[in-house]
Protein backbone atom coordinates (compact mmCIF):
# COMPACT_ATOMS: atom_id res chain seq x y z
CA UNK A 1 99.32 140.51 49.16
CA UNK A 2 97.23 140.91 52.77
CA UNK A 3 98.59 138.13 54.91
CA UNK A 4 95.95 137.87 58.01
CA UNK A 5 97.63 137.79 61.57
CA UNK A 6 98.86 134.60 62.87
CA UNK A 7 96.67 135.21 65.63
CA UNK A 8 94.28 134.33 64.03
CA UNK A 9 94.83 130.77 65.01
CA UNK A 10 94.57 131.55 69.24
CA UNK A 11 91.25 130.75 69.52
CA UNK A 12 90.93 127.55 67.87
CA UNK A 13 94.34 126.50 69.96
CA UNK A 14 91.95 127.33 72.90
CA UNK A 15 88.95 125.33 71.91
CA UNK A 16 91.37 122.36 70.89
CA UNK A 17 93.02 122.82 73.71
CA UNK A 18 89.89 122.75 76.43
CA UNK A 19 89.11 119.52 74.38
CA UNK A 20 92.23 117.76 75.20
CA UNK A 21 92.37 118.52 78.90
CA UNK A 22 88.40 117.03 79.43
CA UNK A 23 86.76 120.37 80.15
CA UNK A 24 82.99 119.49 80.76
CA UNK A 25 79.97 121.19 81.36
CA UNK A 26 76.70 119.57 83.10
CA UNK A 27 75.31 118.32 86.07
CA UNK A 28 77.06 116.01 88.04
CA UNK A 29 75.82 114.17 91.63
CA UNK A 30 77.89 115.24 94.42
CA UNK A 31 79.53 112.71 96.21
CA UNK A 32 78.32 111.35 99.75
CA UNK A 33 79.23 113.29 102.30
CA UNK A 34 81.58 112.26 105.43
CA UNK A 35 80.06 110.57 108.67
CA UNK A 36 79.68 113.77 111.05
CA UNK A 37 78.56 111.80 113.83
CA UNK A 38 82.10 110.09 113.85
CA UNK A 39 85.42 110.61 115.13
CA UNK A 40 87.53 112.09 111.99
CA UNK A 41 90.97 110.85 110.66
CA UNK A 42 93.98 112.54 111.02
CA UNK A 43 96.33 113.89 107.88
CA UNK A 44 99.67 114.45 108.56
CA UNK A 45 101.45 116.35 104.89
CA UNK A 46 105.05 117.12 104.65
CA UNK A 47 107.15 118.02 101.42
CA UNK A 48 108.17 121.31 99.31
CA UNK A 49 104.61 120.14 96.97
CA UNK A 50 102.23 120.75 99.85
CA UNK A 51 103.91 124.70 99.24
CA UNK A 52 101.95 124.68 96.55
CA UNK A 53 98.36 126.70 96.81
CA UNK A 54 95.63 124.27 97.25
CA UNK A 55 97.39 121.03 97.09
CA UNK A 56 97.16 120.46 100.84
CA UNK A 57 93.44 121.24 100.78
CA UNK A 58 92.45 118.62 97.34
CA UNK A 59 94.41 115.54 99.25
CA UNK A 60 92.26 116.74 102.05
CA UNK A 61 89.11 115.97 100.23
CA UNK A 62 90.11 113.09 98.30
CA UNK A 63 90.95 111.09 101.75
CA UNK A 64 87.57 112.63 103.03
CA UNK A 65 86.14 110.89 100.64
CA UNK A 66 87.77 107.18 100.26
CA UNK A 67 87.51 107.14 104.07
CA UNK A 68 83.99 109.02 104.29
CA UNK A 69 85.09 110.62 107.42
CA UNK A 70 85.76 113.72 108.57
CA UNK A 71 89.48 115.02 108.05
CA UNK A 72 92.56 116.55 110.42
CA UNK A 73 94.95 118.47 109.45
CA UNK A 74 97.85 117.86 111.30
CA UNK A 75 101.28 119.19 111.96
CA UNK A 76 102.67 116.01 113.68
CA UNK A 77 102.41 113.06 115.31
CA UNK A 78 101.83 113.26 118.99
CA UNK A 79 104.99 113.01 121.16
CA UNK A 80 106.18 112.14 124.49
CA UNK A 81 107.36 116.25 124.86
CA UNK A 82 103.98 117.48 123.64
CA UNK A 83 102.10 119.77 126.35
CA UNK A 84 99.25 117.68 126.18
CA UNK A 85 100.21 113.78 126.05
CA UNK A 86 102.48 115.27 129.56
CA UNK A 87 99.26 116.28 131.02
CA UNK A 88 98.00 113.09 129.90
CA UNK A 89 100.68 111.16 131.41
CA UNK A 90 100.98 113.52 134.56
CA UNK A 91 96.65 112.75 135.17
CA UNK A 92 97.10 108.74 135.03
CA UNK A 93 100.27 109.02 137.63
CA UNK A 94 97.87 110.96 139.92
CA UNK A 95 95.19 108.68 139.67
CA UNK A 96 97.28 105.52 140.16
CA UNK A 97 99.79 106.60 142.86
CA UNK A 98 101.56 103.01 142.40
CA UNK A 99 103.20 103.61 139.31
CA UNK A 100 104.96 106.55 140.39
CA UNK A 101 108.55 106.10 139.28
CA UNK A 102 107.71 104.13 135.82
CA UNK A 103 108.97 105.66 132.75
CA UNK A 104 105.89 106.18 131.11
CA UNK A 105 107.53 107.30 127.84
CA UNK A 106 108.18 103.81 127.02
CA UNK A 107 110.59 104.95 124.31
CA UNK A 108 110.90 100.97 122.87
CA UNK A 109 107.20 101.26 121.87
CA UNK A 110 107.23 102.56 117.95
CA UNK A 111 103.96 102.04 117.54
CA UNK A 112 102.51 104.32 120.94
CA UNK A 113 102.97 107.54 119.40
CA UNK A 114 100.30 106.67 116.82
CA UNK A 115 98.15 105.70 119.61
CA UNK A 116 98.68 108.75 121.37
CA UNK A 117 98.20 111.09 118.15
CA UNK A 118 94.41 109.06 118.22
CA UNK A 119 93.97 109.75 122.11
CA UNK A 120 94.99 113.08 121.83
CA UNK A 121 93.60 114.40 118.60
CA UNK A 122 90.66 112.20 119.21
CA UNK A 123 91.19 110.50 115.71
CA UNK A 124 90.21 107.13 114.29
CA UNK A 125 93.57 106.62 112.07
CA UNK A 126 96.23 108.39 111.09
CA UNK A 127 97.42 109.15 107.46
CA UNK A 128 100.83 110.43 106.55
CA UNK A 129 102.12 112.07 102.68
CA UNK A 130 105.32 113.03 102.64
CA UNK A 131 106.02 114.88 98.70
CA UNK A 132 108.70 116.95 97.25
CA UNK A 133 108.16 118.41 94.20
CA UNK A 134 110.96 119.90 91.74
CA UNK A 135 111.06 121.46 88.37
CA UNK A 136 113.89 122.43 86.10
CA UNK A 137 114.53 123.29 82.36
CA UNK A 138 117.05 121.95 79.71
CA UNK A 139 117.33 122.00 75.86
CA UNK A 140 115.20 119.55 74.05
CA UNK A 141 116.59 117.08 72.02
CA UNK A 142 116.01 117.06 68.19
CA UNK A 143 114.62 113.68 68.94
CA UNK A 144 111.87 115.80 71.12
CA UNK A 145 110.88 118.24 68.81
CA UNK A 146 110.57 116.42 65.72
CA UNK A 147 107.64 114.16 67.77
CA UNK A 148 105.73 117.64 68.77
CA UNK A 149 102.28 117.49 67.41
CA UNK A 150 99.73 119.97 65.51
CA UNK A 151 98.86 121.66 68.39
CA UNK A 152 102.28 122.11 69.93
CA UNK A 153 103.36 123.46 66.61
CA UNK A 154 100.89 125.55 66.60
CA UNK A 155 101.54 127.80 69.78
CA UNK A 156 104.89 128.08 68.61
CA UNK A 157 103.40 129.87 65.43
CA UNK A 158 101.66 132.48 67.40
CA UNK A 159 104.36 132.79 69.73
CA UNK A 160 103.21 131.06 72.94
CA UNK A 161 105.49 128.23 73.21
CA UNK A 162 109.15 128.26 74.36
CA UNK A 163 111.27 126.82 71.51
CA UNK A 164 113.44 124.84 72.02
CA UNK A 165 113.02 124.04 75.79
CA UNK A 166 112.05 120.68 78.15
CA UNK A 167 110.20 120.96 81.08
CA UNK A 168 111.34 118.49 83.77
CA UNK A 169 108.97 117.56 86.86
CA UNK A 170 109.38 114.90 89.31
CA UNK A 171 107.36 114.64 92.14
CA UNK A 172 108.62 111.67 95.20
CA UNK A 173 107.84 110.86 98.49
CA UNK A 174 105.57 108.23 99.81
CA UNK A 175 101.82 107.73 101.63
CA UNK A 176 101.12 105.73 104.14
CA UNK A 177 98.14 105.17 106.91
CA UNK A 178 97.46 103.37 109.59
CA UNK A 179 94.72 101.72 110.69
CA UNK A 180 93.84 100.36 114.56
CA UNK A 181 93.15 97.40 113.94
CA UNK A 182 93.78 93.70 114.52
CA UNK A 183 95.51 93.04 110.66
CA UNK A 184 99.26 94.34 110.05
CA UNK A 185 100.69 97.67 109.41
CA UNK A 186 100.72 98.75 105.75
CA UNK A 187 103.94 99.52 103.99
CA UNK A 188 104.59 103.34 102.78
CA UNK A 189 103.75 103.31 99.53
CA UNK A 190 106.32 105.39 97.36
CA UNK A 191 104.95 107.84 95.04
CA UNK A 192 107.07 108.98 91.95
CA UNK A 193 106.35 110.25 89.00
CA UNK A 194 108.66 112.17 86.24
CA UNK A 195 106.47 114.57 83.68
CA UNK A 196 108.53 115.68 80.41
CA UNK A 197 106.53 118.45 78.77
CA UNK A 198 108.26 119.64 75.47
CA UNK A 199 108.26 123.31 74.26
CA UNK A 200 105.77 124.11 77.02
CA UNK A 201 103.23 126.66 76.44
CA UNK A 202 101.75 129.36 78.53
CA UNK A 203 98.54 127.21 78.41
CA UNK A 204 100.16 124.19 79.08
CA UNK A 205 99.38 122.92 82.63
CA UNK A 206 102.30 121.84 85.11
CA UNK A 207 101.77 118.56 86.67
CA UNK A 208 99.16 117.84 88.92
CA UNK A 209 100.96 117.12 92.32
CA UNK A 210 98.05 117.18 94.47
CA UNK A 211 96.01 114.31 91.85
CA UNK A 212 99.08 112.61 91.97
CA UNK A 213 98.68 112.23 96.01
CA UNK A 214 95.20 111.57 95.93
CA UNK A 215 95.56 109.05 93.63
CA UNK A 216 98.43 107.52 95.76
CA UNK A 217 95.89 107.55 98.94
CA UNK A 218 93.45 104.77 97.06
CA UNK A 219 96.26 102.39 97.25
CA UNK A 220 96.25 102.00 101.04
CA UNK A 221 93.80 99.64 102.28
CA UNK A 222 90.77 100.64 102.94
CA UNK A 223 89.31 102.64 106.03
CA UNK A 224 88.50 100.29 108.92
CA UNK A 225 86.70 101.17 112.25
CA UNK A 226 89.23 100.82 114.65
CA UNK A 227 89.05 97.57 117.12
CA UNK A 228 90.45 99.39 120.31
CA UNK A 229 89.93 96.17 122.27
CA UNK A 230 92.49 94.50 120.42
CA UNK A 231 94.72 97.33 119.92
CA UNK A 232 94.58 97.72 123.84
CA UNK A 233 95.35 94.12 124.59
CA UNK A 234 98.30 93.69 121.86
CA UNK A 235 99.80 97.08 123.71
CA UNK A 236 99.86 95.71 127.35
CA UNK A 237 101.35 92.44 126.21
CA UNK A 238 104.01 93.76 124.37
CA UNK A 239 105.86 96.06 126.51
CA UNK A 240 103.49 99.13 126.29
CA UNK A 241 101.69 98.95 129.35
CA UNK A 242 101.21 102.93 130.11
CA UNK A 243 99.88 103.58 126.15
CA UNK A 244 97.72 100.92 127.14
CA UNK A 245 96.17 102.58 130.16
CA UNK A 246 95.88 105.50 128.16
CA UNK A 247 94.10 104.14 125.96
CA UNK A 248 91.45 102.35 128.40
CA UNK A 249 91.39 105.85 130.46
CA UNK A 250 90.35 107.65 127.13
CA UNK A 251 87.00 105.60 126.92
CA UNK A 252 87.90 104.29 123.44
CA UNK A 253 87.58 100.33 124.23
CA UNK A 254 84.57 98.54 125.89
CA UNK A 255 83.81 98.55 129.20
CA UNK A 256 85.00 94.58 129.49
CA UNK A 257 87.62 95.07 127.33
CA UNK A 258 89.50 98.81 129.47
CA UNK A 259 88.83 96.57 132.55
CA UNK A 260 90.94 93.72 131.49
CA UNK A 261 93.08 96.09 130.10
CA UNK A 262 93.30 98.16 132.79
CA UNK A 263 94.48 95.46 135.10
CA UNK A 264 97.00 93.59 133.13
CA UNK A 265 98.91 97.11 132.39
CA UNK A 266 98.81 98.03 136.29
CA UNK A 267 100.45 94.94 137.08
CA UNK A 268 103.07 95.10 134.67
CA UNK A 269 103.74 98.70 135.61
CA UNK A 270 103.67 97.92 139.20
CA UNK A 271 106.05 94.79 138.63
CA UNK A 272 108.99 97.08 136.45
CA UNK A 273 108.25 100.10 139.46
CA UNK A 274 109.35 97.47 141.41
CA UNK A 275 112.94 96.49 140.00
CA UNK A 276 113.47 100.23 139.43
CA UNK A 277 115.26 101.74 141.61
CA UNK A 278 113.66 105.31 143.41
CA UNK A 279 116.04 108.38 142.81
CA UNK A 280 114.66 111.56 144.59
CA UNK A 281 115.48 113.23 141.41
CA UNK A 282 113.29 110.89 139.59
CA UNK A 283 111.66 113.39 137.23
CA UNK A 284 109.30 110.43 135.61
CA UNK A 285 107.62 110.15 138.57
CA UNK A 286 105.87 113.57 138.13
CA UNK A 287 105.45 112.74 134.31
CA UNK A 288 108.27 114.77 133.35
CA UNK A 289 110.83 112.55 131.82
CA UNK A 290 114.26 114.45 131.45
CA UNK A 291 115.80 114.26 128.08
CA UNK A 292 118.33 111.46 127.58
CA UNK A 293 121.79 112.18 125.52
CA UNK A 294 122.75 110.46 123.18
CA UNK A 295 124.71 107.06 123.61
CA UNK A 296 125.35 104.37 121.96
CA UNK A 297 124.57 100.11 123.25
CA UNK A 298 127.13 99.09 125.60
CA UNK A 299 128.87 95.67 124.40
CA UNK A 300 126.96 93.72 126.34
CA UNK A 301 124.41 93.91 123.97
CA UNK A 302 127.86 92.82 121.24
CA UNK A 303 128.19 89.91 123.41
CA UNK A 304 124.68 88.50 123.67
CA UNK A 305 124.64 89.09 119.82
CA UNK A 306 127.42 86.56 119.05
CA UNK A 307 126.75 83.87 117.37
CA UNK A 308 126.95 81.32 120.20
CA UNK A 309 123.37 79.60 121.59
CA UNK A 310 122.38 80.82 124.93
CA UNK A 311 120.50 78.30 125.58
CA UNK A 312 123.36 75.76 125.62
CA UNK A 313 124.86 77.24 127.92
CA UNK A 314 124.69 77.61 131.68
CA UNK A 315 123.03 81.01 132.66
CA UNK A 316 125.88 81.15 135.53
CA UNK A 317 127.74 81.95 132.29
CA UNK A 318 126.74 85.48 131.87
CA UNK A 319 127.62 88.65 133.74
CA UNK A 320 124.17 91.00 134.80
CA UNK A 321 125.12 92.93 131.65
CA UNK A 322 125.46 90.63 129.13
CA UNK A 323 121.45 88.75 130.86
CA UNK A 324 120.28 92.38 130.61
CA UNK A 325 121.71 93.02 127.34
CA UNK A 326 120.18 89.99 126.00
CA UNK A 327 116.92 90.62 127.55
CA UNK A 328 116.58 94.27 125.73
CA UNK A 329 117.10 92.59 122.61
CA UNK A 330 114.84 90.07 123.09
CA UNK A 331 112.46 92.85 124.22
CA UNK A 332 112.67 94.29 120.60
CA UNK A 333 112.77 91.59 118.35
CA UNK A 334 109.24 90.07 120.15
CA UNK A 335 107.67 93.49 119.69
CA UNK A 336 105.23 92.12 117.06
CA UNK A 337 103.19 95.34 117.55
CA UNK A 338 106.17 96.75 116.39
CA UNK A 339 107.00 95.06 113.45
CA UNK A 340 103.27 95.77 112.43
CA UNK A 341 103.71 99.48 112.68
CA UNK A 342 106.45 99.04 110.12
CA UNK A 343 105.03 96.54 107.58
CA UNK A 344 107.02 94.15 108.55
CA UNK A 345 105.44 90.43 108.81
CA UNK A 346 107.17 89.17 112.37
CA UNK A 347 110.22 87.01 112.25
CA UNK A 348 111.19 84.64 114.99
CA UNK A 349 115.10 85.22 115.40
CA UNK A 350 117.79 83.37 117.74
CA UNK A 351 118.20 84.58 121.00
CA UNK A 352 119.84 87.83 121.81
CA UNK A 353 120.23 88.42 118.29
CA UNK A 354 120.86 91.96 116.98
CA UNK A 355 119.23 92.07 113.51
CA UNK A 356 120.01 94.71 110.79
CA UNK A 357 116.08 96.29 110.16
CA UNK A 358 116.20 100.28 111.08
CA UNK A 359 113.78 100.25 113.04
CA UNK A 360 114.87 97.29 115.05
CA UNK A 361 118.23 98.94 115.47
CA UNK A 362 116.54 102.29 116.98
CA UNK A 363 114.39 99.95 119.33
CA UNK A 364 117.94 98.68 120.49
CA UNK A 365 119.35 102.29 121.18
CA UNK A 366 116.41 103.25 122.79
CA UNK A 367 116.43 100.75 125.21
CA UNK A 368 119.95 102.11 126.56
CA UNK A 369 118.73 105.85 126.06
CA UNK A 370 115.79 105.43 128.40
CA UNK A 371 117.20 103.69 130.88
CA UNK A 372 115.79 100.32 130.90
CA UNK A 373 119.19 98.49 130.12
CA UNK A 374 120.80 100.12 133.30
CA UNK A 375 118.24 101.11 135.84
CA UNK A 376 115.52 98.76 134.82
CA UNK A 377 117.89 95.78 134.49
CA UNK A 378 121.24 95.77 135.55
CA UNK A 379 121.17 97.64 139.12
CA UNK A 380 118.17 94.85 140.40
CA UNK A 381 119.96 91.78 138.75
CA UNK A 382 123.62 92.84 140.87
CA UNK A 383 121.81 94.39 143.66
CA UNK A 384 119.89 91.78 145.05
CA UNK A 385 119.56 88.36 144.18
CA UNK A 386 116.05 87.92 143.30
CA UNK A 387 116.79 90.51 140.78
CA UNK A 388 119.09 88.33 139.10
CA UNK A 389 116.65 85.12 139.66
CA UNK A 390 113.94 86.97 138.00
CA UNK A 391 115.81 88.06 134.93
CA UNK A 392 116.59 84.61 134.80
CA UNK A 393 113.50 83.21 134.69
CA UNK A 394 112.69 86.00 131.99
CA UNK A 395 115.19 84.66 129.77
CA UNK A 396 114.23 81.03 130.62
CA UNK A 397 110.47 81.46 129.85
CA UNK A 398 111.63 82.92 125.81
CA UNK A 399 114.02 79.64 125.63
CA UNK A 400 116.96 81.64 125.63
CA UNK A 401 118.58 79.64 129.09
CA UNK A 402 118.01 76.29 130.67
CA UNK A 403 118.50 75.75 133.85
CA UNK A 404 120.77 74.74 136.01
């Protein structure tokens, strides 16, 4: 008896197939284009997925349009040892001679290299996915293959499925943007996803990392225009003073607002130029901060952590270290700008306490790396007296000493 060829079958497979996966024909209404009159946003992609053709360019478009702005590509956020924020930094010494000396990477500020990344990439936020994608194979389970459907069974008929075999794909990382405004930080939002494809076929699809993204990106909050004004003014009262300036200097708030601004973050870098002492070697001063090696808090910053109440106790108490030790902390854990950039509502927390968030720990370390512990603080408070009076009154005005 003539048996007709199995293949036979292929093209209905096909059509059922192009079914299943919503393949449509007809005229649909392109989607609003992006503002072109504004500034764009920024896209910052990392990850073995974005290795894949085309991925980087579809999360591209799909935060083109949920913001309706123009979009980035990025390698990086902007950093103190870029080229460009230097020249940026080098241009506002020159133009203010009285901050010469001031360490204008302000290292304790986690939330000024976003600012800088939208000063000098001339961006209205800044939106980061981070993805890895893997794959591997492994022996289905007779579990698996009894639940394989018409379809499946069919392509291993004609010969186009692998029998047998699992497909494992897991794509994880995270998304996260932020926003200049006057609301809190967003959280990263984790993205993963495991897709088990049995007896896969030479027509079955992998999984699609780059819809996975995009769908990942409509779970941030919305696109806000940024409010620079308040931006500037939460910077220069929170221990950022040059980002601050920058940020005036680069036209992006009002003319009131840079002025205030302006003023209030010359002041504050005049007053710490002031307790610094001048080193001829002082490489900051032509914005060109030497690197600092690693180190790790002195235990000063052990000893104002203890669990005893500084402000029970006389201030005559402490040693210049232990004041200054306290102070840096105290500099870190009222860094509400800070705690914003890591979705992190603020939490008031007892004086010269060391708390256990990451990010509060690296704000500790950096304040020893850059300097600020021992140049800043310690040399003016045993040096002179009125160095030591002022840090006092510092550490009076947060409630962490009485007098007397």
């Amino acid at each position: 008896m003539h048996r007709r060829p199995r293949w036979f079958l292929l093209p209905l497979l096909v059509g059922a197939l192009a079914g299943a996966c919503g393949w449509r024909t007809g005229f649909q209404l392109p989607a609003p284009g992006p503002d072109t009159s504004a500034r764009p946003v920024g896209l910052i992609t990392t990850g073995s997925a974005f290795e894949r053709a085309g991925v980087r360019r579809r999360v591209a478009e799909a935060l083109e349009r949920a913001s309706q702005r123009r979009v980035v590509l990025l390698d990086a956020p902007a950093s103190v040892h870029d080229a460009v924020v230097k020249d940026l930094a080098a241009r506002l010494i020159r133009a203010n001679p009285s901050i010469v000396g001031y360490d204008w990477r302000e290292l304790r500020c986690a939330s000024g290299a976003g600012v800088l990344t939208a000063i000098t990439r001339q961006v209205d936020a800044v939106y980061r996915v981070s993805l890895d994608y893997v794959e591997r194979s492994r022996p289905a389970t007779a579990t698996e293959t009894a639940e394989l459907g018409p379809l499946a069974r069919g392509f291993r008929v004609v010969g186009l499925a692998e029998p047998g075999t699992v497909r494992e794909a897991t794509a994880m990382g995270s998304v996260n943007g932020l926003l200049f405004t006057g609301r809190r930080g967003s959280r990263p939002i984790p993205v993963a996803r495991t897709v088990t494809q049995v007896e896969p076929s030479a027509l079955t699809p992998r999984p699609d990392v780059a819809a996975l993204a995009s769908a990942a990106l409509q779970d941030l909050p919305p696109f806000r225009t940024p409010e620079w004004d308040t931006v500037a003014r939460r910077l220069a009262a929170s221990g950022c003073p040059f980002v601050a300036l920058a940020l005036a200097d680069a036209g992006l708030t009002s003319t009131a607002g840079g002025r205030v601004v302006r003023t209030a973050a010359l002041a504050t870098i005049r007053e710490a130029v002031k307790r610094r002492p001048r080193r001829a070697d002082d490489d900051a001063a032509h914005g060109l901060a030497p690197e600092v090696p690693e180190t790790s808090a002195p235990d000063a910053a052990a000893k104002a952590g203890s669990s005893a109440t500084p402000a029970q106790a006389s201030e005559q108490q402490y040693s210049c270290s232990e004041l200054c030790g306290m102070h840096m902390i105290e500099l870190c854990n009222r860094d509400k700008s800070l705690w914003d950039s890591h979705g992190r509502r603020w939490e008031p927390t007892a004086c010269g306490t060391m708390r256990e968030e990451a990010f509060l720990k690296e704000c500790y370390r950096q304040q020893w790396l850059s300097g600020a512990f021992h140049d800043a603080c310690v040399v003016p408070c045993e040096g002179q007296s009125e160095g030591r009076d002022h840090l006092l009154n510092l550490l009076q005005g947060t409630g962490c000493l009485r007098p007397g």
